[in-house]
C-alpha atoms as a PDB file:
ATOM      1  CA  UNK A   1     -14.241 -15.864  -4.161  1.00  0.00           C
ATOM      2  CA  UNK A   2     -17.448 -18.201  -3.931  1.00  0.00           C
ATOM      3  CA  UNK A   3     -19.870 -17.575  -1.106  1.00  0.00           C
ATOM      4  CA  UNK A   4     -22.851 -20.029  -0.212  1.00  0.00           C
ATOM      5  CA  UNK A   5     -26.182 -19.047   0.021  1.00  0.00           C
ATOM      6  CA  UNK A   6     -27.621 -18.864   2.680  1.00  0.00           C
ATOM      7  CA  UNK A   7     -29.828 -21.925   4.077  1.00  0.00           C
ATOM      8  CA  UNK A   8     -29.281 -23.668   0.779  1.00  0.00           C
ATOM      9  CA  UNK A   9     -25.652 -25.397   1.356  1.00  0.00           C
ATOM     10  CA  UNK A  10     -24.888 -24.362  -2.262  1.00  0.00           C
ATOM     11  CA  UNK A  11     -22.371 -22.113  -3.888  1.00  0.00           C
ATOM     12  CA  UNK A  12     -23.765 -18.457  -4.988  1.00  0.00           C
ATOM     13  CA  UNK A  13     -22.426 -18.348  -8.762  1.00  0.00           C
ATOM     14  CA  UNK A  14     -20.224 -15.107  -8.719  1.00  0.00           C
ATOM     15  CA  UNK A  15     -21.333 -12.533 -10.938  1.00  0.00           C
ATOM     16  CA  UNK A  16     -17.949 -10.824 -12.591  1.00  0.00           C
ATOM     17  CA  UNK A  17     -18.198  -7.706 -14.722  1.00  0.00           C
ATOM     18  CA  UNK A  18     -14.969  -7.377 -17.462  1.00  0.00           C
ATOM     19  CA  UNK A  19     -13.729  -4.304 -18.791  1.00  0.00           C
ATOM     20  CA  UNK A  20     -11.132  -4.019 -21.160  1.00  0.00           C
ATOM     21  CA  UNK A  21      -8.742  -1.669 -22.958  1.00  0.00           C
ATOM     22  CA  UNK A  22      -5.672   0.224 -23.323  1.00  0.00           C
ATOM     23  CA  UNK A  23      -6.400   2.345 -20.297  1.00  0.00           C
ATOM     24  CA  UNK A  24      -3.565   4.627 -21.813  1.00  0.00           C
ATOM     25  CA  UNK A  25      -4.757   6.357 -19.161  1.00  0.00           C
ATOM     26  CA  UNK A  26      -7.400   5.687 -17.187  1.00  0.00           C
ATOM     27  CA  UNK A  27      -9.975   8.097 -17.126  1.00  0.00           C
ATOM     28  CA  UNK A  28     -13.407   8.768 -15.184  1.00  0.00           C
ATOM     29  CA  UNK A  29     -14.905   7.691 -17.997  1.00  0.00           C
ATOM     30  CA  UNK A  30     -13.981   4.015 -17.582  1.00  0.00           C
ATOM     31  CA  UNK A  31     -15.699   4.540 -14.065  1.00  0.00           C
ATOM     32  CA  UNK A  32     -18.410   5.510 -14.605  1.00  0.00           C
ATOM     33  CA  UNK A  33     -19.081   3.026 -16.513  1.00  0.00           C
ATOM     34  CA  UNK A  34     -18.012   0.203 -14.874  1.00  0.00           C
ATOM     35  CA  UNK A  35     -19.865   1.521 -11.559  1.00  0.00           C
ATOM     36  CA  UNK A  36     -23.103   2.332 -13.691  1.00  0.00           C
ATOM     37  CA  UNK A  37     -22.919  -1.398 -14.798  1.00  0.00           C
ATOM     38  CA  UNK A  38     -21.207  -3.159 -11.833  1.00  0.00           C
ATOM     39  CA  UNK A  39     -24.472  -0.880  -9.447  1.00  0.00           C
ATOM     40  CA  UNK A  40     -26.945  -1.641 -11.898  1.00  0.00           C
ATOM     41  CA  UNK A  41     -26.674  -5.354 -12.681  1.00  0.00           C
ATOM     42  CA  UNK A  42     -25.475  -6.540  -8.580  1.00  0.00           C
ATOM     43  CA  UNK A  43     -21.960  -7.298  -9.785  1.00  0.00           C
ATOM     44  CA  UNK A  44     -19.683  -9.144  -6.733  1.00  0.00           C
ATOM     45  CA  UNK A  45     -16.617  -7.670  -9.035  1.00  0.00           C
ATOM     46  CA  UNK A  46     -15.427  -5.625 -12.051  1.00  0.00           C
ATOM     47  CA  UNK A  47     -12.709  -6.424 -13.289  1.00  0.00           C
ATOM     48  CA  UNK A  48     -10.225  -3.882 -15.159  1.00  0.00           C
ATOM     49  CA  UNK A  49      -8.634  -5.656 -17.892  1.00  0.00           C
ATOM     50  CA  UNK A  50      -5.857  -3.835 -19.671  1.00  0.00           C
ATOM     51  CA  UNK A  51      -4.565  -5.039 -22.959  1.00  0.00           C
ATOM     52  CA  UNK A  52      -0.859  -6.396 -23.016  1.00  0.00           C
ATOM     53  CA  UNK A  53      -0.168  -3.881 -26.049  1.00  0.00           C
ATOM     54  CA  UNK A  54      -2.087  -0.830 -26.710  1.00  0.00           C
ATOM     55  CA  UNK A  55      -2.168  -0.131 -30.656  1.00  0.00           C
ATOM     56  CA  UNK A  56       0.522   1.222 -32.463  1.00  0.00           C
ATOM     57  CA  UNK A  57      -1.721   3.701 -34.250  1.00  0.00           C
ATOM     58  CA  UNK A  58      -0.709   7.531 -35.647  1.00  0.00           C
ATOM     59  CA  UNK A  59      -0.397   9.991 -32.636  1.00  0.00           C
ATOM     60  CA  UNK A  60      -0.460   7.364 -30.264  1.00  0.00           C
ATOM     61  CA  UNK A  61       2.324   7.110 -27.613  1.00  0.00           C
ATOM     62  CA  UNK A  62       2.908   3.570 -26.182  1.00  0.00           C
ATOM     63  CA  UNK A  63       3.721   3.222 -22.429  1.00  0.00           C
ATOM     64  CA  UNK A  64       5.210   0.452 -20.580  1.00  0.00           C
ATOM     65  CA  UNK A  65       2.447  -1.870 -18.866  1.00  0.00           C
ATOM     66  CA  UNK A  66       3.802  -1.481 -15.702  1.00  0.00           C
ATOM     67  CA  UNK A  67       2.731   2.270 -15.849  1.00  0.00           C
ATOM     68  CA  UNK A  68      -0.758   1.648 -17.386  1.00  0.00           C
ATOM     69  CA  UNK A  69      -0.857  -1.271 -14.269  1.00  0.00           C
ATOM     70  CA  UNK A  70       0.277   1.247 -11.989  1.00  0.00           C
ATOM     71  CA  UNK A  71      -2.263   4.463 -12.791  1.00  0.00           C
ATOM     72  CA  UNK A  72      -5.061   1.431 -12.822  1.00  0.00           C
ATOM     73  CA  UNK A  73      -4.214   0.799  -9.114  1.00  0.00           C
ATOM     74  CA  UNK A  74      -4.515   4.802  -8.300  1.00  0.00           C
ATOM     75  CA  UNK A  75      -7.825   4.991 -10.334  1.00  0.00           C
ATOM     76  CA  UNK A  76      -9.814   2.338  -8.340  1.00  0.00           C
ATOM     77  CA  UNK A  77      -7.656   1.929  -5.072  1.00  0.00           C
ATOM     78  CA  UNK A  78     -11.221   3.660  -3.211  1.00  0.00           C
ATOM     79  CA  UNK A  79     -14.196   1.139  -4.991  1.00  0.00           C
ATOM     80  CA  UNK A  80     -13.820  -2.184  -2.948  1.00  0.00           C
ATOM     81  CA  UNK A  81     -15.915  -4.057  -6.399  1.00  0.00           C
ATOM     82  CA  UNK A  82     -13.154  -2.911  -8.746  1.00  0.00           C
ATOM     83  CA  UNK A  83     -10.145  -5.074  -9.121  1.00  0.00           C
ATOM     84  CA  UNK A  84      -7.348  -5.671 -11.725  1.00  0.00           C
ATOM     85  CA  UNK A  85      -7.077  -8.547 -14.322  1.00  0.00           C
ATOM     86  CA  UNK A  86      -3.910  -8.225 -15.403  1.00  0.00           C
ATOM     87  CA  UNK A  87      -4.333 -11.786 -17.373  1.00  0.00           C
ATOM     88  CA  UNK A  88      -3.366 -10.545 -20.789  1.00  0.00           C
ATOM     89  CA  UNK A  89      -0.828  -8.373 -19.679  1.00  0.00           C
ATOM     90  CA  UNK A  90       0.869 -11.101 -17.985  1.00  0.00           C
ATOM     91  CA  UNK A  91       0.368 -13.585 -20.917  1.00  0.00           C
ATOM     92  CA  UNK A  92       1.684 -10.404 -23.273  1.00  0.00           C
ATOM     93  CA  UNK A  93       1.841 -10.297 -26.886  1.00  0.00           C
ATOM     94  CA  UNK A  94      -1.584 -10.053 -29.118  1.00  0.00           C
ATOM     95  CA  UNK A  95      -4.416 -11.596 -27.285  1.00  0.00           C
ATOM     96  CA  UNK A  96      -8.040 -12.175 -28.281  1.00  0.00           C
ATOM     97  CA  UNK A  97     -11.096 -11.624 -25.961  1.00  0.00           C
ATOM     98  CA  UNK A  98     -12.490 -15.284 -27.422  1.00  0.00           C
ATOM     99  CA  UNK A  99      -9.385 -16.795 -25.989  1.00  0.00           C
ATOM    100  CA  UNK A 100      -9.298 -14.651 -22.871  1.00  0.00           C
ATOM    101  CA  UNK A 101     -12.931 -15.538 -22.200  1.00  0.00           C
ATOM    102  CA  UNK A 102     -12.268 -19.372 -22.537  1.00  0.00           C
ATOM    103  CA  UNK A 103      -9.641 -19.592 -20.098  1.00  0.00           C
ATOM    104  CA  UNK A 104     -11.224 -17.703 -17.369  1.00  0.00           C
ATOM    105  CA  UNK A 105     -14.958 -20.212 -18.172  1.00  0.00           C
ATOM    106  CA  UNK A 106     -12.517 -22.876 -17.662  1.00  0.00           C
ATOM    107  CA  UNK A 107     -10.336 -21.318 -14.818  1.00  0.00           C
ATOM    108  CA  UNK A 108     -13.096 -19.904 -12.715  1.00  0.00           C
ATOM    109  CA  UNK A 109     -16.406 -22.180 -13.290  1.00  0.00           C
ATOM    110  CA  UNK A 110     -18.285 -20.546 -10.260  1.00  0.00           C
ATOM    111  CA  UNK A 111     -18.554 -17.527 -12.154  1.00  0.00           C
ATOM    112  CA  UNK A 112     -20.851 -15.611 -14.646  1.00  0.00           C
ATOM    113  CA  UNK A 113     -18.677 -12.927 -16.640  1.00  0.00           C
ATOM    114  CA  UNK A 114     -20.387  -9.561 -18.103  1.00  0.00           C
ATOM    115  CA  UNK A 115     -18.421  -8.530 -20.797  1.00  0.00           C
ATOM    116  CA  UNK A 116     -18.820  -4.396 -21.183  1.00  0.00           C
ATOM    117  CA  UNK A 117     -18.501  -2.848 -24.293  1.00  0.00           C
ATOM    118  CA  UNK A 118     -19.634   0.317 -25.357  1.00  0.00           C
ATOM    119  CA  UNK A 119     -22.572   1.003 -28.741  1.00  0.00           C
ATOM    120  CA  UNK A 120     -19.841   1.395 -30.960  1.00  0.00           C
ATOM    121  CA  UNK A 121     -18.179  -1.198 -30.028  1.00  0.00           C
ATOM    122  CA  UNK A 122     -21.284  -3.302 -30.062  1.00  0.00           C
ATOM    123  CA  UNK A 123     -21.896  -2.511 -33.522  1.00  0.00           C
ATOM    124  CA  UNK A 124     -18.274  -4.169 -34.159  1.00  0.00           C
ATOM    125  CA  UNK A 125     -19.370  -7.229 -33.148  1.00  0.00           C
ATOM    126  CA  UNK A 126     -19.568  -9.391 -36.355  1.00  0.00           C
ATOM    127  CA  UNK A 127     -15.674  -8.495 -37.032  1.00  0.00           C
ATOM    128  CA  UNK A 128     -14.538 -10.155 -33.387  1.00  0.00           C
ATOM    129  CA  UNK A 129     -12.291 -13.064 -33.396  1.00  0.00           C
ATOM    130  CA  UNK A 130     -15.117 -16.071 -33.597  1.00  0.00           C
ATOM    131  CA  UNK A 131     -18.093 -14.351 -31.957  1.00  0.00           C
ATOM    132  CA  UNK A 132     -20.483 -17.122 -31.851  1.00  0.00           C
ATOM    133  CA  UNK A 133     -18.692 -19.339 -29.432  1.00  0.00           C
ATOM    134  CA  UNK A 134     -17.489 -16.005 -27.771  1.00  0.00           C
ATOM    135  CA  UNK A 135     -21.721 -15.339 -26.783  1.00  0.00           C
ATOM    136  CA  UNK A 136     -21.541 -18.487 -25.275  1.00  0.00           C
ATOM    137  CA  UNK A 137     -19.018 -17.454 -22.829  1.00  0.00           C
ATOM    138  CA  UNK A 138     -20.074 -14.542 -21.679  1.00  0.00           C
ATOM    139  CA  UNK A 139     -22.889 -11.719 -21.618  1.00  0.00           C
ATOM    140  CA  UNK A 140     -22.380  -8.786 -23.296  1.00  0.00           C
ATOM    141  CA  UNK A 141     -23.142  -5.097 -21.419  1.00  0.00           C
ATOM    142  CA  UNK A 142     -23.630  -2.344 -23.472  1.00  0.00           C
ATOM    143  CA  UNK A 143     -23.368   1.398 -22.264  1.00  0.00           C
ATOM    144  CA  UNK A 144     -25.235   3.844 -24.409  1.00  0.00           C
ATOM    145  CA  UNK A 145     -23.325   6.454 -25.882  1.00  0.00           C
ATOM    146  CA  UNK A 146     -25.462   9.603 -26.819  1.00  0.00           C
ATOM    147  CA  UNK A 147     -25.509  10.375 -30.651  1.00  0.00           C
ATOM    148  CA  UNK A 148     -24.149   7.028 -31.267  1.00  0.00           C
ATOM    149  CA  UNK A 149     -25.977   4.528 -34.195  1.00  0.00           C
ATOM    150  CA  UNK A 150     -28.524   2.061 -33.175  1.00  0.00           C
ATOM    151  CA  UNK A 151     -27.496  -1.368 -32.391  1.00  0.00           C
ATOM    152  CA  UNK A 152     -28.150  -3.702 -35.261  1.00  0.00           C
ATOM    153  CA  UNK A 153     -26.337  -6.665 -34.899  1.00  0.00           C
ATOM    154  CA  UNK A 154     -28.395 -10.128 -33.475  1.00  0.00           C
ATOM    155  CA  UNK A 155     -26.108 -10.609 -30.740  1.00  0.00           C
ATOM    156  CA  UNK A 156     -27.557 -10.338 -27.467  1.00  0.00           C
ATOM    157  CA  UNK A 157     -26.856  -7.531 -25.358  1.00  0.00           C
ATOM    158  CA  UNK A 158     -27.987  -6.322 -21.902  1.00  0.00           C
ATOM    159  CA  UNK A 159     -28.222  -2.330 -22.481  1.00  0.00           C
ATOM    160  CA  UNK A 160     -27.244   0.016 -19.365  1.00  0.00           C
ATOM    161  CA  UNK A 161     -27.851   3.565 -19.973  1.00  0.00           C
ATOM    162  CA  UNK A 162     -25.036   5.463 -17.916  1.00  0.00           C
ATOM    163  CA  UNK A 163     -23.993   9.244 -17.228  1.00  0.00           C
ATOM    164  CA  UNK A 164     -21.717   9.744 -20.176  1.00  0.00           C
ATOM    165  CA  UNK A 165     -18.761  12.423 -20.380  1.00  0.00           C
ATOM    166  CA  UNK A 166     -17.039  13.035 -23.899  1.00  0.00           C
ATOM    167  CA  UNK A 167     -13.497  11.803 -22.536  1.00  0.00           C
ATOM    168  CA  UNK A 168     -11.065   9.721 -24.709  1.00  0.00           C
ATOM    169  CA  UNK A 169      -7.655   8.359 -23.262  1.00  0.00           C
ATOM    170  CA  UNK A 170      -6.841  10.112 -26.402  1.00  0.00           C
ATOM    171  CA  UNK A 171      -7.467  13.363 -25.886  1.00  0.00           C
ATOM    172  CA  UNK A 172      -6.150  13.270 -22.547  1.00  0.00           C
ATOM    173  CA  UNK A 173      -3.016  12.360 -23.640  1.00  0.00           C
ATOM    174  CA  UNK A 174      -3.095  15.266 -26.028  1.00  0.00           C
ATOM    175  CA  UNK A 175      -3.783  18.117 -23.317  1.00  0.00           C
ATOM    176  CA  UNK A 176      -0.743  16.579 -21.219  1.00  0.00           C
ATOM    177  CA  UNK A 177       1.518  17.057 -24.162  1.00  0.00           C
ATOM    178  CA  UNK A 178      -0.031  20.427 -24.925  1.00  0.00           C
ATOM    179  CA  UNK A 179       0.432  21.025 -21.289  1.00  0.00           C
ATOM    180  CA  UNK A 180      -3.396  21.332 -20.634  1.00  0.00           C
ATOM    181  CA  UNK A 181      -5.071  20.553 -17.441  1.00  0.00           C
ATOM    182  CA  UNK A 182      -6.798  17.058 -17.086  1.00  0.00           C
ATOM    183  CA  UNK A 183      -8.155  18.045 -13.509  1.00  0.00           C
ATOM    184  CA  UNK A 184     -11.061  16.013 -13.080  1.00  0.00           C
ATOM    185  CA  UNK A 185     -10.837  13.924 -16.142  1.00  0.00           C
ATOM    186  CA  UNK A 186      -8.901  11.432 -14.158  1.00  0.00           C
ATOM    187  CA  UNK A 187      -8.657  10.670 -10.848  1.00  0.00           C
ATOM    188  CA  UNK A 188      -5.921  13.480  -8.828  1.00  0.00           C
ATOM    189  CA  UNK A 189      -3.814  10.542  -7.829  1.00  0.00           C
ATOM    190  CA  UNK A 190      -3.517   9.561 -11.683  1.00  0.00           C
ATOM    191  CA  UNK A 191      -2.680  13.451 -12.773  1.00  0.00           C
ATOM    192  CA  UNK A 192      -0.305  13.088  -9.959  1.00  0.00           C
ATOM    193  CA  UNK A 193       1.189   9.855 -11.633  1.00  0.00           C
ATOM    194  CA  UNK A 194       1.367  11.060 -15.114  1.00  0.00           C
ATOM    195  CA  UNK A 195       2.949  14.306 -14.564  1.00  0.00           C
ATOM    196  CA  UNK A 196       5.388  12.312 -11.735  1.00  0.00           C
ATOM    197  CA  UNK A 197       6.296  10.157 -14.577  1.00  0.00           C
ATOM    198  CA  UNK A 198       6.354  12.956 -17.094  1.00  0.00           C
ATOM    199  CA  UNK A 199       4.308  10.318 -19.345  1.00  0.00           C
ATOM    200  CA  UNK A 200       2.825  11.802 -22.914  1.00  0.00           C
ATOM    201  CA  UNK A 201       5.379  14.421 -23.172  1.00  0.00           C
ATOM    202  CA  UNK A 202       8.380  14.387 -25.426  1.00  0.00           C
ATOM    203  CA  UNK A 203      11.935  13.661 -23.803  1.00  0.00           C
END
């Protein structure tokens, strides 16, 4: 992954953008995002990080990881910066970003990581899993959300302002079940997937 600069002998530090979540599915929300970000800040890679379990929440229907894996492949099989971390799905169970963060510092120490998060998230801050020596790992990317409250938390952020669309894995897993079209709301090859699969519907 390391490259050397040129006439200097030395490593060029990689610069690795992270982006987590359920991706339950993936949508062209996620990215936009992550090319907004990955464009804008000169990224080598962003990473797509899917969580080992997505919540078990009301109205929520959990997939298998393999399928989540799988519809992450279709999404950004065309952008040669996005790759898949599949780190915590491998490791499985409940996993926290802190812990996450620390092993990759440790794993890969010619990189720089860009954690991406959007406002609200960002606002959520305080409640993570020990955020002070979590800002120490990494450097957090916010996307602006339109509408959304003003960041007031002291933890420093680098702000991208990105095209936004009003998607939510949520929703999209609602007009599948209502039998609603998701054409361009994700990528045709991950339609294609989720009605192969007949995922989001009842058996």
């Amino acid at each position: 992954m390391t490259q050397l600069q040129a006439g200097t002998g030395k490593e060029k530090r990689q610069r690795i953008g992270i982006l987590g979540g359920t991706f339950n599915p993936p949508h062209i929300g996620h990215l936009l995002m992550a090319e907004q970000v990955g464009n804008q800040l000169d990224l080598d890679e962003v990473w797509f990080m899917p969580t080992a379990k997505p919540p078990h929440a009301p109205g929520k229907t959990t997939i298998a990881s393999q399928h989540r894996l799988k519809m992450l492949q279709l999404a950004i099989k065309d952008n040669p910066r996005f790759k898949i971390q599949p780190y915590e799905i491998n490791r499985g169970g409940k996993n926290f970003t802190v812990d996450t963060m620390a092993y990759f510092v440790e794993e890969y120490p010619e990189c720089d990581f860009y954690f991406i998060i959007g406002a609200d998230s960002a606002n959520d801050l305080p409640t993570w899993r020990q955020i002070n020596r979590l800002v120490s790992l990494v450097q957090f990317v916010g996307v602006r959300r339109p509408g959304q409250a003003p960041y007031n938390n002291q933890y420093p952020i680098l702000w991208v302002d990105s095209p936004m669309v009003d998607l939510s894995s949520t929703e999209i897993r609602l007009r599948v079940y209502l039998e609603q079209s998701i054409k361009y709301q994700v990528p045709d090859l991950v339609a294609e997937y989720i009605y192969e699969h007949r995922l989001y519907t009842v058996e």
